[in-house]
PDB file of N, CA and C in Angstrom:
ATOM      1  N   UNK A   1      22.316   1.756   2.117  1.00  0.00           N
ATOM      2  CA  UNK A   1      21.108   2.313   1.543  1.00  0.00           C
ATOM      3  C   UNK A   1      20.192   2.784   2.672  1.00  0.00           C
ATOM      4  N   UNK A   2      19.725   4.066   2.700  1.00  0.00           N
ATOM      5  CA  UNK A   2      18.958   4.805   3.793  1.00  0.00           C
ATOM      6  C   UNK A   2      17.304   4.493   3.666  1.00  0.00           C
ATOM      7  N   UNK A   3      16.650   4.046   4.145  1.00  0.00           N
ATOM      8  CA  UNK A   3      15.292   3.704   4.049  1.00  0.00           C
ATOM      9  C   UNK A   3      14.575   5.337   4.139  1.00  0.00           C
ATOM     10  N   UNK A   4      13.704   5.225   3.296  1.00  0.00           N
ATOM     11  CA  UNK A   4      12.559   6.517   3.660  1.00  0.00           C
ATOM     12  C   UNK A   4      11.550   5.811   4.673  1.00  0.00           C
ATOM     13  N   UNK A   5      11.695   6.820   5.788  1.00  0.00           N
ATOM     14  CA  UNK A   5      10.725   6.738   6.650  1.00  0.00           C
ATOM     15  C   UNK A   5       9.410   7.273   6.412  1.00  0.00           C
ATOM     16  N   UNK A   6       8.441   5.903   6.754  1.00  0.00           N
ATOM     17  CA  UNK A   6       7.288   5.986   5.837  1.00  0.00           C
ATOM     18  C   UNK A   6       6.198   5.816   7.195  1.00  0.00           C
ATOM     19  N   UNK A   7       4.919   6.811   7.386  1.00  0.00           N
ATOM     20  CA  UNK A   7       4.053   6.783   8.158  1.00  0.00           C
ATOM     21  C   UNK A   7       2.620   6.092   7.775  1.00  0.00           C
ATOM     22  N   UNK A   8       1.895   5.808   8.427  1.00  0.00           N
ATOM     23  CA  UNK A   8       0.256   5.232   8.540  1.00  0.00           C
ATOM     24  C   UNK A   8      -0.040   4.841   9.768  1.00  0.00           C
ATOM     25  N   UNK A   9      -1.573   5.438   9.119  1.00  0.00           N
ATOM     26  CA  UNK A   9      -2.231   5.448  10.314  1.00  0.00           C
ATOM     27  C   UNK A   9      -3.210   4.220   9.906  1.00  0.00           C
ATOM     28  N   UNK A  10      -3.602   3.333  11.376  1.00  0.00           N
ATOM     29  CA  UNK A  10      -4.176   2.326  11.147  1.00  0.00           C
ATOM     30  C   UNK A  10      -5.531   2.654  11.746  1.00  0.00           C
ATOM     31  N   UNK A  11      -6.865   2.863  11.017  1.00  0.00           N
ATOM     32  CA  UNK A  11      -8.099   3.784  11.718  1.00  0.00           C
ATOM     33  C   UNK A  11      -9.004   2.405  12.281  1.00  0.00           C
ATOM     34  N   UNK A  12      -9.791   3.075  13.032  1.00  0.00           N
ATOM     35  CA  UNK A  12     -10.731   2.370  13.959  1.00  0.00           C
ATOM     36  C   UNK A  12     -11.815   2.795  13.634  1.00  0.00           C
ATOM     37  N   UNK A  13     -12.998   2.410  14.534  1.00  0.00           N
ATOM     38  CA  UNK A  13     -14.928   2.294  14.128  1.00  0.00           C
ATOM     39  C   UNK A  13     -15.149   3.966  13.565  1.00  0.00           C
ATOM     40  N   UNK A  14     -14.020   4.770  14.326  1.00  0.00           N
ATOM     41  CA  UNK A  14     -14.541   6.352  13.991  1.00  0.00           C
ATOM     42  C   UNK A  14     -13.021   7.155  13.437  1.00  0.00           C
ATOM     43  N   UNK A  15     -13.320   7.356  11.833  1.00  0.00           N
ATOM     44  CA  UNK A  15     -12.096   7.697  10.926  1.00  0.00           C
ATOM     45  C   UNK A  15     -11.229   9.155  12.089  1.00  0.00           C
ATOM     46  N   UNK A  16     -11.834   9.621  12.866  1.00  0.00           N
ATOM     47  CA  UNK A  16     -11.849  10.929  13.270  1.00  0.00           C
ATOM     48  C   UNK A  16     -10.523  10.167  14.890  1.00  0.00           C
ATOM     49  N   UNK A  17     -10.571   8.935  15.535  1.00  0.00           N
ATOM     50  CA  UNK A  17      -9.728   8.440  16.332  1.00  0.00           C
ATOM     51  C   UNK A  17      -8.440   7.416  16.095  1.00  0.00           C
ATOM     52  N   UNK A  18      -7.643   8.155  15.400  1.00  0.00           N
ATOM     53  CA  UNK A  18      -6.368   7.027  14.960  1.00  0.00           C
ATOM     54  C   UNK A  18      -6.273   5.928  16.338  1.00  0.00           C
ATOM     55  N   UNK A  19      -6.390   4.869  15.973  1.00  0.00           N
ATOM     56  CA  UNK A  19      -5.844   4.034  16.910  1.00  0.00           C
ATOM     57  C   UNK A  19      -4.317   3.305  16.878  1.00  0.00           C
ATOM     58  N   UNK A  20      -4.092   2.880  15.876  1.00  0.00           N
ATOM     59  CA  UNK A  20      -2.439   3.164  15.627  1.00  0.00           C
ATOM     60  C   UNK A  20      -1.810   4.065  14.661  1.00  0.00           C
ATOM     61  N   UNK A  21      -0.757   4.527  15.179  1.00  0.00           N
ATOM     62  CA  UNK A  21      -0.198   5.069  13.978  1.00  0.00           C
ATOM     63  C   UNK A  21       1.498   4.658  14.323  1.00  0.00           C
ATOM     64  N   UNK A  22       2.096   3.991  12.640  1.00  0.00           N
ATOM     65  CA  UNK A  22       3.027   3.531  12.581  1.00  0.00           C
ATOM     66  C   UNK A  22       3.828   4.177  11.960  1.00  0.00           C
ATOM     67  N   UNK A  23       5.179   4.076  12.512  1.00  0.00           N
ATOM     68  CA  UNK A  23       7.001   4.620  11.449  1.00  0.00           C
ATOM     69  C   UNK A  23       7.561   3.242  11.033  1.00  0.00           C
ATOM     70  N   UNK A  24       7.915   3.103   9.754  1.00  0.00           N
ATOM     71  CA  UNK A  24       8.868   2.489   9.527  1.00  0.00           C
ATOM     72  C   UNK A  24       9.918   3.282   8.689  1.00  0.00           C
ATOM     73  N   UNK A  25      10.951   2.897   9.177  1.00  0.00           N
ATOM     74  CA  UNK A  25      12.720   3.548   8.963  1.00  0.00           C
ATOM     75  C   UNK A  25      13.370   3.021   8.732  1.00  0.00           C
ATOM     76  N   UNK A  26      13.311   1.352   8.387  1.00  0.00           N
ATOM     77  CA  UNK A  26      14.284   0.396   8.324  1.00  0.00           C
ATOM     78  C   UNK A  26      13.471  -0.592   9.361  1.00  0.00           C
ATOM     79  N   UNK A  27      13.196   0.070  10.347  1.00  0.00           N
ATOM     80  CA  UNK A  27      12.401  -0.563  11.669  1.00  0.00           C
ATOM     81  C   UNK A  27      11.040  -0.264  11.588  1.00  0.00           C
ATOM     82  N   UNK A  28       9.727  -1.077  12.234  1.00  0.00           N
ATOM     83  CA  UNK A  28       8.618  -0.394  12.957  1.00  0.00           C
ATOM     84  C   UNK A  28       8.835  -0.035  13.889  1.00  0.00           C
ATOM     85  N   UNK A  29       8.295   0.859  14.246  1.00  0.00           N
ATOM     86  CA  UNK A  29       7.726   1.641  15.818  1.00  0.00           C
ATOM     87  C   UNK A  29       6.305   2.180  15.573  1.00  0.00           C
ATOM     88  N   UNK A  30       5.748   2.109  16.885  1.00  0.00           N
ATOM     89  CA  UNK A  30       4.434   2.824  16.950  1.00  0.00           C
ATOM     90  C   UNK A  30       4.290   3.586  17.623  1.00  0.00           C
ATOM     91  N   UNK A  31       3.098   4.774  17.504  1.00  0.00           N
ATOM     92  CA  UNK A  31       3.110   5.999  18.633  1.00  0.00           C
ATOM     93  C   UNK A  31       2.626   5.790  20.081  1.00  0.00           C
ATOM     94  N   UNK A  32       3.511   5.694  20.901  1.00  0.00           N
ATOM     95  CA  UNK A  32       2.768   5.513  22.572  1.00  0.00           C
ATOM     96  C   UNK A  32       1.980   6.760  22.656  1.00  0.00           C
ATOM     97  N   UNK A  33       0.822   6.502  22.551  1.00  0.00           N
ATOM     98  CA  UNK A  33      -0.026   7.728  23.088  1.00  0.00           C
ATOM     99  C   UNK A  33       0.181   8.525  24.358  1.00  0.00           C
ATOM    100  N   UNK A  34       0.363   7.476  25.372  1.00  0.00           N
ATOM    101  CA  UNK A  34       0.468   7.567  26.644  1.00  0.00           C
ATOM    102  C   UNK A  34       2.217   7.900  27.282  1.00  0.00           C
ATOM    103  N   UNK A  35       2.817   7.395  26.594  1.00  0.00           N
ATOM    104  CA  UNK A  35       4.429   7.886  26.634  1.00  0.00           C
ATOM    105  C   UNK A  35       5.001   8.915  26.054  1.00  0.00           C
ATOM    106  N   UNK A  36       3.922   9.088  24.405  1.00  0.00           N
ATOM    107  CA  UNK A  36       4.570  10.757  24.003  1.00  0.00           C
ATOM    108  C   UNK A  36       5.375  10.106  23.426  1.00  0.00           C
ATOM    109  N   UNK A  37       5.948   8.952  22.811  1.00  0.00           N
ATOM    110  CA  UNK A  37       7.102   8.503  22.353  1.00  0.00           C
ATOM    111  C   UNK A  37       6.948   7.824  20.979  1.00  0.00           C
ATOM    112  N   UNK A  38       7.668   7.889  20.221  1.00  0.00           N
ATOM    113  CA  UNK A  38       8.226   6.319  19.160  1.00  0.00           C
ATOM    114  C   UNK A  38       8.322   5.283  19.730  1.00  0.00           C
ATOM    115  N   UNK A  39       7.756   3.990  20.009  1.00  0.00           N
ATOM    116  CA  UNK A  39       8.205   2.449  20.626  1.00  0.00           C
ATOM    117  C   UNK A  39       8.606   1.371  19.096  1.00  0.00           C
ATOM    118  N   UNK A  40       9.586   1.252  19.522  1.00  0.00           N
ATOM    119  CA  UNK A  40      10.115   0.449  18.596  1.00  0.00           C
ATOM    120  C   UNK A  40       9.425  -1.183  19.002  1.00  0.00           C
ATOM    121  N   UNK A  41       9.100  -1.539  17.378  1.00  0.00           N
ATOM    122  CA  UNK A  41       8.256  -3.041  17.925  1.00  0.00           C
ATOM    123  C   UNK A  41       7.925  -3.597  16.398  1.00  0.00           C
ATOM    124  N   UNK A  42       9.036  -4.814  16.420  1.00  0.00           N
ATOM    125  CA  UNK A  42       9.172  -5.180  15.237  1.00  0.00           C
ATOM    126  C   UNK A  42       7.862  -6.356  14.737  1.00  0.00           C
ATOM    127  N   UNK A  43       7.213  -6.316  16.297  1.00  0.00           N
ATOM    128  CA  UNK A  43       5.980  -7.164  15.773  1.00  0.00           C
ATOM    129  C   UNK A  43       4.540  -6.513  15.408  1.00  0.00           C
ATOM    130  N   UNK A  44       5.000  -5.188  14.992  1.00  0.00           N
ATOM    131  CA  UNK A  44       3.772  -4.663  14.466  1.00  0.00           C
ATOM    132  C   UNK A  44       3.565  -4.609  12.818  1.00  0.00           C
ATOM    133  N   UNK A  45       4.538  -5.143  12.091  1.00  0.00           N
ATOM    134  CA  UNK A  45       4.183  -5.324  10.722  1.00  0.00           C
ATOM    135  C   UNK A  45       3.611  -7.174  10.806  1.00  0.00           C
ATOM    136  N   UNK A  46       3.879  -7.310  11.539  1.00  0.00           N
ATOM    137  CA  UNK A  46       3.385  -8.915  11.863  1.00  0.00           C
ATOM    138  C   UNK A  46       2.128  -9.128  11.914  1.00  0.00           C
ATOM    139  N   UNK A  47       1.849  -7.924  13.192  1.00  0.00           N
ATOM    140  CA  UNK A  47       0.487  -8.223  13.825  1.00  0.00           C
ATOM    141  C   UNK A  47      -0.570  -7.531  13.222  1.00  0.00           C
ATOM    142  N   UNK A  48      -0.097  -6.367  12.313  1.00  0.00           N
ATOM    143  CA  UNK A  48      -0.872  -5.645  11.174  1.00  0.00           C
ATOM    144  C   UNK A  48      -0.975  -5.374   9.558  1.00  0.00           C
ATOM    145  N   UNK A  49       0.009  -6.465   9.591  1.00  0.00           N
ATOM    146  CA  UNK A  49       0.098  -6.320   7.941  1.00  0.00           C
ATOM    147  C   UNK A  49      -0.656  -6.992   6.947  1.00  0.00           C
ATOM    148  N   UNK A  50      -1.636  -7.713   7.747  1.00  0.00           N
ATOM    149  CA  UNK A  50      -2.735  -8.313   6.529  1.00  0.00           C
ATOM    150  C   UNK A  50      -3.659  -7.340   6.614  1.00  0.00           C
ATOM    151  N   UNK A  51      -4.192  -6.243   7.333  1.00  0.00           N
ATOM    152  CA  UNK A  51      -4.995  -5.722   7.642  1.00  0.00           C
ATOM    153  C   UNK A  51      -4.880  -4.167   6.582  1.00  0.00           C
ATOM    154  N   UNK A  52      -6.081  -4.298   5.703  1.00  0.00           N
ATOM    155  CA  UNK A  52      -6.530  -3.716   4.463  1.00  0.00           C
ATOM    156  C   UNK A  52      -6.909  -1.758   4.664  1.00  0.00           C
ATOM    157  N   UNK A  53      -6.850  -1.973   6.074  1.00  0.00           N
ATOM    158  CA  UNK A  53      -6.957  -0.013   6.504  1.00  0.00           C
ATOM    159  C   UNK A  53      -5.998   0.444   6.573  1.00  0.00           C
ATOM    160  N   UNK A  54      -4.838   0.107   6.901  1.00  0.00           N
ATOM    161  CA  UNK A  54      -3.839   1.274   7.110  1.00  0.00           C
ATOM    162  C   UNK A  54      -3.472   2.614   5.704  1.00  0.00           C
ATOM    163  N   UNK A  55      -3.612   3.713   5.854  1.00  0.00           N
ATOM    164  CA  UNK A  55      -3.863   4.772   5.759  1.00  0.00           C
ATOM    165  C   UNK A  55      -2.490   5.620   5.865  1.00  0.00           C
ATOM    166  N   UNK A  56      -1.210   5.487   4.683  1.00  0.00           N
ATOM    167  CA  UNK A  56      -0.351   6.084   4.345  1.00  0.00           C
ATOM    168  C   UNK A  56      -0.858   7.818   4.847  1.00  0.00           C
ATOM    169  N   UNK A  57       0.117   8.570   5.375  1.00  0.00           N
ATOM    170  CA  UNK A  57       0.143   9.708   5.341  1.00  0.00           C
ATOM    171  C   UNK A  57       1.403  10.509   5.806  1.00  0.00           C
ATOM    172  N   UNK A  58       1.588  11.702   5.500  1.00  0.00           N
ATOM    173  CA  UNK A  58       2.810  12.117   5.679  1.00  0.00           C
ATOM    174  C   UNK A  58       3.358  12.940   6.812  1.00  0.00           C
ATOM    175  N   UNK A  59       4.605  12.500   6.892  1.00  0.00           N
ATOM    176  CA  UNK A  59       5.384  13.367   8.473  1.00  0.00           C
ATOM    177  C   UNK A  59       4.095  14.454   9.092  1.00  0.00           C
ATOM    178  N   UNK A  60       4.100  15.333   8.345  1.00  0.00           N
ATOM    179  CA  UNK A  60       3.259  16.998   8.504  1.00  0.00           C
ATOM    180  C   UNK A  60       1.589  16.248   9.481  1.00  0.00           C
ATOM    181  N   UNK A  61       1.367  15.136   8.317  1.00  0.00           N
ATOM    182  CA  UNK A  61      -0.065  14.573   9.320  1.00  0.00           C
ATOM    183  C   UNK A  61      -0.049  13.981  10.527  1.00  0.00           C
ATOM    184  N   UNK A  62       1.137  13.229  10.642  1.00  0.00           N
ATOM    185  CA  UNK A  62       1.572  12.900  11.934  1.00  0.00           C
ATOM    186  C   UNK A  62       1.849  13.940  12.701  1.00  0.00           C
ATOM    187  N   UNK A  63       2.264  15.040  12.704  1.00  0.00           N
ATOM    188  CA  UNK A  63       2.620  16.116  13.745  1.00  0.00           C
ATOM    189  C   UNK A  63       1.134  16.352  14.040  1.00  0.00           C
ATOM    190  N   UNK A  64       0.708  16.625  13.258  1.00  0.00           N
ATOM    191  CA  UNK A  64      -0.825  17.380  13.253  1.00  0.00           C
ATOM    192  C   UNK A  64      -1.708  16.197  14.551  1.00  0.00           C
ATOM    193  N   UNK A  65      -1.519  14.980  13.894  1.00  0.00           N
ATOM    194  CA  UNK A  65      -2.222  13.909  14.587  1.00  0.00           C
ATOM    195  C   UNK A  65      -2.079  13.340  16.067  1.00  0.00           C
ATOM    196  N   UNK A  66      -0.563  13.701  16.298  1.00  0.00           N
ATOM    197  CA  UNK A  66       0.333  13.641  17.871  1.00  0.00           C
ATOM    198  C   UNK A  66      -0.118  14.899  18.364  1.00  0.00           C
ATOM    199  N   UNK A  67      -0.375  16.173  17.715  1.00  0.00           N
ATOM    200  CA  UNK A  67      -0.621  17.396  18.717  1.00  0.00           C
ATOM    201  C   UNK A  67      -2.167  17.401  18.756  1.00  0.00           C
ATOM    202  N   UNK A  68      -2.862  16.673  17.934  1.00  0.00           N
ATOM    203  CA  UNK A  68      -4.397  16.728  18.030  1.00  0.00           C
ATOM    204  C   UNK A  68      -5.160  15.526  18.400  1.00  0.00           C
ATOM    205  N   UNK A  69      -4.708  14.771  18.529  1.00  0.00           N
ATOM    206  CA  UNK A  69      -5.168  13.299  18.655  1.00  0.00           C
ATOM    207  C   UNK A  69      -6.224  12.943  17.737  1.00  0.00           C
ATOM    208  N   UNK A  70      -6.271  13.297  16.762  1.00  0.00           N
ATOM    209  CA  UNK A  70      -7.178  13.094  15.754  1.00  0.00           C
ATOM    210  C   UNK A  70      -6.602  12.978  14.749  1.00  0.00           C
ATOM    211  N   UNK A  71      -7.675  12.899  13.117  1.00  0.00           N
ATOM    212  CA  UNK A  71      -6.945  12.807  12.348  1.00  0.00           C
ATOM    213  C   UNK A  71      -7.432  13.747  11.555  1.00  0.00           C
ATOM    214  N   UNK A  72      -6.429  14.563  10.733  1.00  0.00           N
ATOM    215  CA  UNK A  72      -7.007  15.925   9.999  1.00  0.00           C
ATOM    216  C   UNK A  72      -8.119  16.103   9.285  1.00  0.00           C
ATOM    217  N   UNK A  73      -8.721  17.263   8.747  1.00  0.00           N
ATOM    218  CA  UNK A  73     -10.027  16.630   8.130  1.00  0.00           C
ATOM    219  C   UNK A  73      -9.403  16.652   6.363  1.00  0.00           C
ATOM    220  N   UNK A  74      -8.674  16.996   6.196  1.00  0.00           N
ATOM    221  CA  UNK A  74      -8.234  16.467   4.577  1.00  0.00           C
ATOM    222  C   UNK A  74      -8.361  15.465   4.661  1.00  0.00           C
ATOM    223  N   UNK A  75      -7.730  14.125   5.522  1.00  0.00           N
ATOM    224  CA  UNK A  75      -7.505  12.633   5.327  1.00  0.00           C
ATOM    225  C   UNK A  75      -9.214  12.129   5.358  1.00  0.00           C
ATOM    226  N   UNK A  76      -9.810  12.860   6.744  1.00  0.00           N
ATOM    227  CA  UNK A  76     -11.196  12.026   6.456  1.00  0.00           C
ATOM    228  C   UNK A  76     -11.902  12.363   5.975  1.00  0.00           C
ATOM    229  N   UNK A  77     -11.800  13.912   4.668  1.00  0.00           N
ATOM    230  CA  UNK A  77     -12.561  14.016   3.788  1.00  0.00           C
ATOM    231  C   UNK A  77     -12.457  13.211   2.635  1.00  0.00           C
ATOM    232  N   UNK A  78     -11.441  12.269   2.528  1.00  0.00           N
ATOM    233  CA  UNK A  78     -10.916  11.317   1.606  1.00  0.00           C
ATOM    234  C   UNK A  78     -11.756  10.453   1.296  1.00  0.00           C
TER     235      UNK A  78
END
């Protein structure tokens, strides 16, 4: 069975600076800002999953959000 890979962004003091943003695929990973990469890190549903912000959004917002470092203004007109 193939998991849908599912994105969110986890927001901080200002909706406009994603501070995490997560993939899960079967796995977590999170976005290295600083590496440009996927990091796989199975202790981030651990270390964030009681936490009531994370902010479902889709592939297309993530591109948008990795090439802008922000977050679109559809999501924070939400």
């Amino acid at each position: 069975m193939e998991t849908k890979t599912q994105y969110k962004v986890l927001q901080g003091r200002s909706l406009k600076v994603p501070l995490i943003l997560v993939k899960f695929d079967g796995q977590y990973s999170y976005w290295g800002w600083m590496s440009k990469k996927w990091i796989c890190d199975p202790s981030v549903n651990k270390r964030y999953w009681l936490d009531a912000h994370f902010l479902p959004v889709t592939e297309s917002d993530v591109k948008y959000i990795i090439k802008n470092g922000l977050l679109p203004t559809w999501i924070i007109d939400v």
